[in-house]
N, C-alpha and C. Protein backbone atom coordinates (compact mmCIF):
# COMPACT_ATOMS: atom_id res chain seq x y z
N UNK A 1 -40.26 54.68 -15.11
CA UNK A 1 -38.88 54.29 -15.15
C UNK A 1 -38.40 53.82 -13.80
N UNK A 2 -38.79 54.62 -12.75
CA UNK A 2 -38.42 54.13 -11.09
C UNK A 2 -39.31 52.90 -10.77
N UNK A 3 -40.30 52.33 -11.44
CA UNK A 3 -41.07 51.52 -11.28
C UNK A 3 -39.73 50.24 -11.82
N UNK A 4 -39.77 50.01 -13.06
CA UNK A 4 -38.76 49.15 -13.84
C UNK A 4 -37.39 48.82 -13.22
N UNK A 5 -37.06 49.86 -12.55
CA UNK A 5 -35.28 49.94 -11.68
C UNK A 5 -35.94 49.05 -10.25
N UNK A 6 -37.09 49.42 -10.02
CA UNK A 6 -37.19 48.98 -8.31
C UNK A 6 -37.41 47.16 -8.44
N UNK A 7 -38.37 47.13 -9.95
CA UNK A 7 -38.23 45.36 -9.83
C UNK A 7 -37.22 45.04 -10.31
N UNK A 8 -36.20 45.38 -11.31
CA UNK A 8 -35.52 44.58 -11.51
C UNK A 8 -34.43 44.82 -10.21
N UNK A 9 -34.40 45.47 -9.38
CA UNK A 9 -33.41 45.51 -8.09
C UNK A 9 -33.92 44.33 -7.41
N UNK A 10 -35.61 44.69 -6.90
CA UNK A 10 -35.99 42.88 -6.15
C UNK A 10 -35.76 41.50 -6.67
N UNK A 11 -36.05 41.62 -7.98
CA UNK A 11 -35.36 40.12 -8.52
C UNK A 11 -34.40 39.64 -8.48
N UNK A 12 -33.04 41.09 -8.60
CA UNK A 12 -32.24 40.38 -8.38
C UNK A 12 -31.39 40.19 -7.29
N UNK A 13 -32.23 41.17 -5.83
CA UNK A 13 -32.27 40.69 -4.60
C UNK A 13 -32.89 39.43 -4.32
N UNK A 14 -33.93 38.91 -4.55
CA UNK A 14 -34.69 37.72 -4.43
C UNK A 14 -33.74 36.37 -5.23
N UNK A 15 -32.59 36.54 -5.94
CA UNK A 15 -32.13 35.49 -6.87
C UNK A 15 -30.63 35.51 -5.99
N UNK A 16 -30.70 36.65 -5.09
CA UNK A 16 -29.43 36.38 -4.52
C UNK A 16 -29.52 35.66 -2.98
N UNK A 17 -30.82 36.09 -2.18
CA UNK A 17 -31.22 35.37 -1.39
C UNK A 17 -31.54 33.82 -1.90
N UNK A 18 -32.11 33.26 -2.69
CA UNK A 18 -32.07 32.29 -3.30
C UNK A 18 -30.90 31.70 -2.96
N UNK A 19 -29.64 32.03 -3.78
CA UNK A 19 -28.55 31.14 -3.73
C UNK A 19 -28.15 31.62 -2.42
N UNK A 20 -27.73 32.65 -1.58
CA UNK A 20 -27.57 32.89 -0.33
C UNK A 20 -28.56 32.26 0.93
N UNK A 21 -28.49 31.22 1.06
CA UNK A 21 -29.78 30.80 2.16
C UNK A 21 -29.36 31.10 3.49
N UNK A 22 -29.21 31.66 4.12
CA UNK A 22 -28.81 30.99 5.99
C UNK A 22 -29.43 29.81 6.28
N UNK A 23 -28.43 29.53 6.86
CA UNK A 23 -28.86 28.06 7.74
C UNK A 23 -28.81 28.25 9.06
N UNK A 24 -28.34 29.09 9.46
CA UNK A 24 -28.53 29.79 10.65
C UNK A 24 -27.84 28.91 11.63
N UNK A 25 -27.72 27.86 12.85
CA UNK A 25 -27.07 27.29 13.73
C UNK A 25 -26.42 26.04 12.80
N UNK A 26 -27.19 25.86 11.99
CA UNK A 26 -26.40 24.59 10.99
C UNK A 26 -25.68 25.15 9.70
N UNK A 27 -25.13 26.12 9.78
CA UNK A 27 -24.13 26.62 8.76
C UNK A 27 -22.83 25.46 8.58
N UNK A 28 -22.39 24.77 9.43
CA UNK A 28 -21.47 23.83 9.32
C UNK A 28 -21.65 22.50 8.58
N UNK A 29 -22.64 22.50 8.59
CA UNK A 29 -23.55 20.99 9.02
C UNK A 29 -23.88 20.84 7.20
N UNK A 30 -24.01 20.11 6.26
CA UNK A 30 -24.22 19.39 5.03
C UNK A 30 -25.94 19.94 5.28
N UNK A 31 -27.07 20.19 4.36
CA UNK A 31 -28.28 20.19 4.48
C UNK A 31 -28.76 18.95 4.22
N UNK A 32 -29.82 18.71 4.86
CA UNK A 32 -30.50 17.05 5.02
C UNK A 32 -31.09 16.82 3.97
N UNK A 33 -31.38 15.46 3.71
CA UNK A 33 -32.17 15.68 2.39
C UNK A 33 -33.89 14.22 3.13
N UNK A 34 -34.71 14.37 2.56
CA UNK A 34 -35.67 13.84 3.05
C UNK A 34 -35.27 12.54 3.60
N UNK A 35 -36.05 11.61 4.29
CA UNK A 35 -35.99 10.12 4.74
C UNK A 35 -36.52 9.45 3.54
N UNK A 36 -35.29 8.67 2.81
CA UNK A 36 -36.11 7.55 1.46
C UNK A 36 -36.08 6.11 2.12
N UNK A 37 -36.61 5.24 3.01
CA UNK A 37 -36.47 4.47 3.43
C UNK A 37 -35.83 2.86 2.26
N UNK A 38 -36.54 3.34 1.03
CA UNK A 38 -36.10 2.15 -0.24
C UNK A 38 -35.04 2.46 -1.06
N UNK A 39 -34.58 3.71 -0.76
CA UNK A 39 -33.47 4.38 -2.02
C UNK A 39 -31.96 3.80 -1.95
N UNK A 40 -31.79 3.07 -0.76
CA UNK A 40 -30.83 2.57 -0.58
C UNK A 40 -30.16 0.82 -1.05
N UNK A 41 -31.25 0.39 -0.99
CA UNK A 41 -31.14 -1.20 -0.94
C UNK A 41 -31.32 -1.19 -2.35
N UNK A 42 -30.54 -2.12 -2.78
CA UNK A 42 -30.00 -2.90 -3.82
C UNK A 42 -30.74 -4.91 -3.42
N UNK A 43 -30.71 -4.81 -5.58
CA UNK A 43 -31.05 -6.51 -5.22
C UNK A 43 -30.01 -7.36 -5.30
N UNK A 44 -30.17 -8.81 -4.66
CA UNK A 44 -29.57 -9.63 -3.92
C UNK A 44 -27.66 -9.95 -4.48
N UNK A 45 -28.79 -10.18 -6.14
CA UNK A 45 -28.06 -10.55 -7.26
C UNK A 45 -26.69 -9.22 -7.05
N UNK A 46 -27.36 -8.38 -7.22
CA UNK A 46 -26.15 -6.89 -7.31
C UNK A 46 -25.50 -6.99 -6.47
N UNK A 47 -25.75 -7.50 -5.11
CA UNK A 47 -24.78 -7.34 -3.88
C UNK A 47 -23.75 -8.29 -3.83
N UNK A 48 -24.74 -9.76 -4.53
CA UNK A 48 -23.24 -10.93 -5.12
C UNK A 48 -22.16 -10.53 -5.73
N UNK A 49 -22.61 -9.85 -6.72
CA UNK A 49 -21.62 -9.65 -7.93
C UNK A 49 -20.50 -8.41 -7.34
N UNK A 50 -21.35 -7.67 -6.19
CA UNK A 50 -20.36 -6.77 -6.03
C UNK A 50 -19.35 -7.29 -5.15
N UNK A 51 -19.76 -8.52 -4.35
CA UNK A 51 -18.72 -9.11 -3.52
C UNK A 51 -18.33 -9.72 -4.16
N UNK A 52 -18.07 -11.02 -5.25
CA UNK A 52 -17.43 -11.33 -5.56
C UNK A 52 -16.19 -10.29 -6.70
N UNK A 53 -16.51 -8.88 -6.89
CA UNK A 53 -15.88 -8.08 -7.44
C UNK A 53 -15.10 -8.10 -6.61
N UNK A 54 -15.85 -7.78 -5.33
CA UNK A 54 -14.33 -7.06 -4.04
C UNK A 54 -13.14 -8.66 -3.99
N UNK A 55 -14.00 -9.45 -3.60
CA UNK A 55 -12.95 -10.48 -3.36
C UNK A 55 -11.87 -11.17 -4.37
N UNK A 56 -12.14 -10.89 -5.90
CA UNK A 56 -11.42 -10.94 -6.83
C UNK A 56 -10.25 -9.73 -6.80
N UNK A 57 -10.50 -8.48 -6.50
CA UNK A 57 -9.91 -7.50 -5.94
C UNK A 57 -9.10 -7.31 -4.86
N UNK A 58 -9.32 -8.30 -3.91
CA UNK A 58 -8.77 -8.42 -2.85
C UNK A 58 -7.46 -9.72 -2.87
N UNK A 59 -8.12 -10.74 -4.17
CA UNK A 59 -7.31 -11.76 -4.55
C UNK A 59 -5.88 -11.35 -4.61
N UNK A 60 -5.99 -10.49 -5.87
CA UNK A 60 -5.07 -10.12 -6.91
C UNK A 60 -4.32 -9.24 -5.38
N UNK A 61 -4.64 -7.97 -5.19
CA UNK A 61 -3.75 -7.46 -4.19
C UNK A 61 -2.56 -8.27 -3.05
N UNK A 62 -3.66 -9.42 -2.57
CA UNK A 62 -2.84 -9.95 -1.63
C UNK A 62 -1.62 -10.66 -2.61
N UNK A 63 -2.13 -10.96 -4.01
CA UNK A 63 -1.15 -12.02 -4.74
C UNK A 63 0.07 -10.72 -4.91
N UNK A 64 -0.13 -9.99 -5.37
CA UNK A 64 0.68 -8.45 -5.81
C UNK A 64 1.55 -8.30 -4.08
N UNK A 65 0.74 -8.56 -3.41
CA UNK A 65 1.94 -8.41 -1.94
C UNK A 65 3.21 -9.47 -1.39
N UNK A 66 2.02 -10.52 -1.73
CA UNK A 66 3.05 -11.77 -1.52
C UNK A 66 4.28 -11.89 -2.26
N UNK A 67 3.77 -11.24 -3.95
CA UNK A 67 4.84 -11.61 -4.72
C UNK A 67 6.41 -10.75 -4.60
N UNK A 68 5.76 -9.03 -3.94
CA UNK A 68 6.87 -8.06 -3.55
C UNK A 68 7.21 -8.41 -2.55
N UNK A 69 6.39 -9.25 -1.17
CA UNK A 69 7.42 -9.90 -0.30
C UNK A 69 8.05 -11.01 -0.54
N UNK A 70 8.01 -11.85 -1.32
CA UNK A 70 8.67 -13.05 -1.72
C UNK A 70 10.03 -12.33 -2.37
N UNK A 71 10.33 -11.32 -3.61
CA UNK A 71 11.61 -10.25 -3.94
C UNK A 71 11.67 -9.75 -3.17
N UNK A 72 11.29 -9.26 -1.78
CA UNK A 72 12.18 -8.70 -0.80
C UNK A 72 13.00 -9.59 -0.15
N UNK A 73 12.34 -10.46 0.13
CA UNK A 73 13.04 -11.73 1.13
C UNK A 73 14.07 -12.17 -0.04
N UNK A 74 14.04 -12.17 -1.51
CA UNK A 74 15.22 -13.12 -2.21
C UNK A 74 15.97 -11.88 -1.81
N UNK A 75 16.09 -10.43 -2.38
CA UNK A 75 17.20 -9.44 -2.01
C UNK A 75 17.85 -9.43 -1.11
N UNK A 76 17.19 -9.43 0.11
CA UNK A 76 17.52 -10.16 1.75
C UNK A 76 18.17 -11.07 1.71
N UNK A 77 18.35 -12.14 1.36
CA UNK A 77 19.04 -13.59 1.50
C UNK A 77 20.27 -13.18 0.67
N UNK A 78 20.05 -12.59 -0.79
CA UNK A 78 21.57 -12.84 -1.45
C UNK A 78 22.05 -11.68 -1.17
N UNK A 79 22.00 -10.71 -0.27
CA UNK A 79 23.04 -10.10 0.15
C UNK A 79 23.74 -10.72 1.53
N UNK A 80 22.38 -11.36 2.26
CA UNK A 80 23.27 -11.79 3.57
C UNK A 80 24.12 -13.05 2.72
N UNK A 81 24.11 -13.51 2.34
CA UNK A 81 24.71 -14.83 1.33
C UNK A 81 26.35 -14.29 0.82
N UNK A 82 26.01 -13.30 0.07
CA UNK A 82 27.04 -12.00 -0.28
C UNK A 82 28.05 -11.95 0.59
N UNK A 83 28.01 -11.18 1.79
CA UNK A 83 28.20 -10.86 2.83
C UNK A 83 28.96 -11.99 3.49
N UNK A 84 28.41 -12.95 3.41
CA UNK A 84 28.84 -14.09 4.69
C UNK A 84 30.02 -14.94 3.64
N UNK A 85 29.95 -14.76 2.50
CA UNK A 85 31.05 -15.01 1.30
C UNK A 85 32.32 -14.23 1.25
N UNK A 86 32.52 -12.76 1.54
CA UNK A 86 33.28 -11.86 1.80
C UNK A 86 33.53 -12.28 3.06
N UNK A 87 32.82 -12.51 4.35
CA UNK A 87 33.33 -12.42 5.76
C UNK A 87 34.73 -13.88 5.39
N UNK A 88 33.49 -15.09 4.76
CA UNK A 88 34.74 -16.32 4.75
C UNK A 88 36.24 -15.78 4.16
N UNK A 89 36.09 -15.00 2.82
CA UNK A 89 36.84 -14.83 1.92
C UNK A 89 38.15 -14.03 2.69
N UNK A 90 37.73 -12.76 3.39
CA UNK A 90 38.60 -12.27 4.28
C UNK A 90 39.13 -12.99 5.63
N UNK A 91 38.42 -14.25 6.04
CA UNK A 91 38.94 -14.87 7.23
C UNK A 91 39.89 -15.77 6.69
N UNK A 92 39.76 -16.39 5.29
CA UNK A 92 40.97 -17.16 4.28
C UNK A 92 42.05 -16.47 4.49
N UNK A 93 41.67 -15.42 3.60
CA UNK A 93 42.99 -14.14 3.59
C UNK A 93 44.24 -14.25 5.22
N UNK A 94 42.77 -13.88 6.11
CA UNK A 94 44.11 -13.63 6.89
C UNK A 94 44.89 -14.75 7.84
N UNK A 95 44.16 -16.06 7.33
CA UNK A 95 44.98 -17.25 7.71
C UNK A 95 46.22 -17.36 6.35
N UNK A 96 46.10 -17.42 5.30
CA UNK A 96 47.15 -17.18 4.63
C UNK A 96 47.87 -16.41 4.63
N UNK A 97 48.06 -15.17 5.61
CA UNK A 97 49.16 -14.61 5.53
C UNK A 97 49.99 -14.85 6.66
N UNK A 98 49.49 -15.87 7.99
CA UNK A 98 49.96 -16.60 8.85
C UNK A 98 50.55 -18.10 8.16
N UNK A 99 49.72 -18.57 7.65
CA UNK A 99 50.15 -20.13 7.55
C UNK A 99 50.56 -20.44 6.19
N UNK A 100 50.74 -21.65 5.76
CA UNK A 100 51.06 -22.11 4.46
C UNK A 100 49.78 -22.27 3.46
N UNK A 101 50.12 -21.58 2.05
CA UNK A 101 49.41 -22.10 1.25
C UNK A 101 48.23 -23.63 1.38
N UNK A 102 49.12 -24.34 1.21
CA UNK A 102 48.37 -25.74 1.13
C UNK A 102 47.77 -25.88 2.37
N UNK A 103 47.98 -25.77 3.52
CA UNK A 103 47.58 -25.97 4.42
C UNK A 103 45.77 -25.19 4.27
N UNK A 104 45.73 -23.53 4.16
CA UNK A 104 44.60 -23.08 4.67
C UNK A 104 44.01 -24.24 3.63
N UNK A 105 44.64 -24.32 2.52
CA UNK A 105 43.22 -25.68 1.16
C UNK A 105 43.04 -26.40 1.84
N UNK A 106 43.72 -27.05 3.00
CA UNK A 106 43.26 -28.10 3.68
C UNK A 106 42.35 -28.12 4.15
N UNK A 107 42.29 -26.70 5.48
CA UNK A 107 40.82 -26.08 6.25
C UNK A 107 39.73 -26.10 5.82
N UNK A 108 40.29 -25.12 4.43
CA UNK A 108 38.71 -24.98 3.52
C UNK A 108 37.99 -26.36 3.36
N UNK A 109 38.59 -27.13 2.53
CA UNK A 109 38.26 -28.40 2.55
C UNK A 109 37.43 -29.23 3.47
N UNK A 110 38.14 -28.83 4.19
CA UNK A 110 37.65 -29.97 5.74
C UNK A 110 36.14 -28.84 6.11
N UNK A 111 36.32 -27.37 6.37
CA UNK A 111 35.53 -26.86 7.02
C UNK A 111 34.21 -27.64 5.86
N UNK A 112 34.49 -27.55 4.85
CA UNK A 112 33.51 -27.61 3.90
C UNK A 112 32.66 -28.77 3.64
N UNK A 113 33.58 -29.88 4.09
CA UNK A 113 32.42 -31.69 4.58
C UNK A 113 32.02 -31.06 5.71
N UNK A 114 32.54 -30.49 6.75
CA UNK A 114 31.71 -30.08 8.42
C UNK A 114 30.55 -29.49 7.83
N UNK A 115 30.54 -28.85 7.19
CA UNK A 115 29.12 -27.62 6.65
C UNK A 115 28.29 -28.80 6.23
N UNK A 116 28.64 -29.78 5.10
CA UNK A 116 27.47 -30.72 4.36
C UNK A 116 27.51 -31.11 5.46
N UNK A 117 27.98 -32.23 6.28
CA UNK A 117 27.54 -33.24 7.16
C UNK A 117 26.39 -32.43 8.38
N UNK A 118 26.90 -30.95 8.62
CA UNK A 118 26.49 -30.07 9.88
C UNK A 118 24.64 -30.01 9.22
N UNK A 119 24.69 -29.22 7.84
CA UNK A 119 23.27 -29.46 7.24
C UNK A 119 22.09 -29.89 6.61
């Protein structure tokens, strides 16, 4: 019976060293695995196809960037557009509460051939 207890204690000391290895100064370190000098390289054909994968991949992204910077830049413009519509709108205002009606229509008017002819 002490015979039966003592192996099955080494086996399953021996199954725990097993999965327990020391690595001793390379405990940090990934374990190496042999030198396959051919296991790496791929044929020619495979390496085409995988570049032209990436660069179809790379297509589409840059198109996907351009197109969110092209809607940033329109958001950009029609608010400064916005903006510079309110600035006129309030600089109207407060010539009409100095001058005559007809008159600021005049300004507007006039400012407004200066703008076509100016651009």
């Amino acid at each position: 019976m002490s015979s039966t207890t003592t192996t099955t204690q080494t086996t399953s000391q021996v199954e725990i060293k097993a999965v327990f290895k020391p690595l001793g100064m390379r405990q940090w370190h990934a374990p190496k695995k042999a030198f396959r000098p051919g296991s790496g390289l791929t044929s020619f054909e495979k390496r085409a196809k995988e570049r032209q994968l990436l660069a179809a991949v790379k297509a589409k992204e840059k198109e996907l960037k351009d197109e969110k910077e092209a809607e940033r830049k329109r958001r950009i413009e029609a608010l400064k557009e916005k903006r510079a519509k309110k600035e006129e709108k309030e600089r109207y205002e407060k010539m009409a509460e100095k001058m005559h009606k007809k008159r600021v229509e005049r300004l507007k008017r006039k400012e407004k051939r200066n703008k076509l002819i100016n651009s």
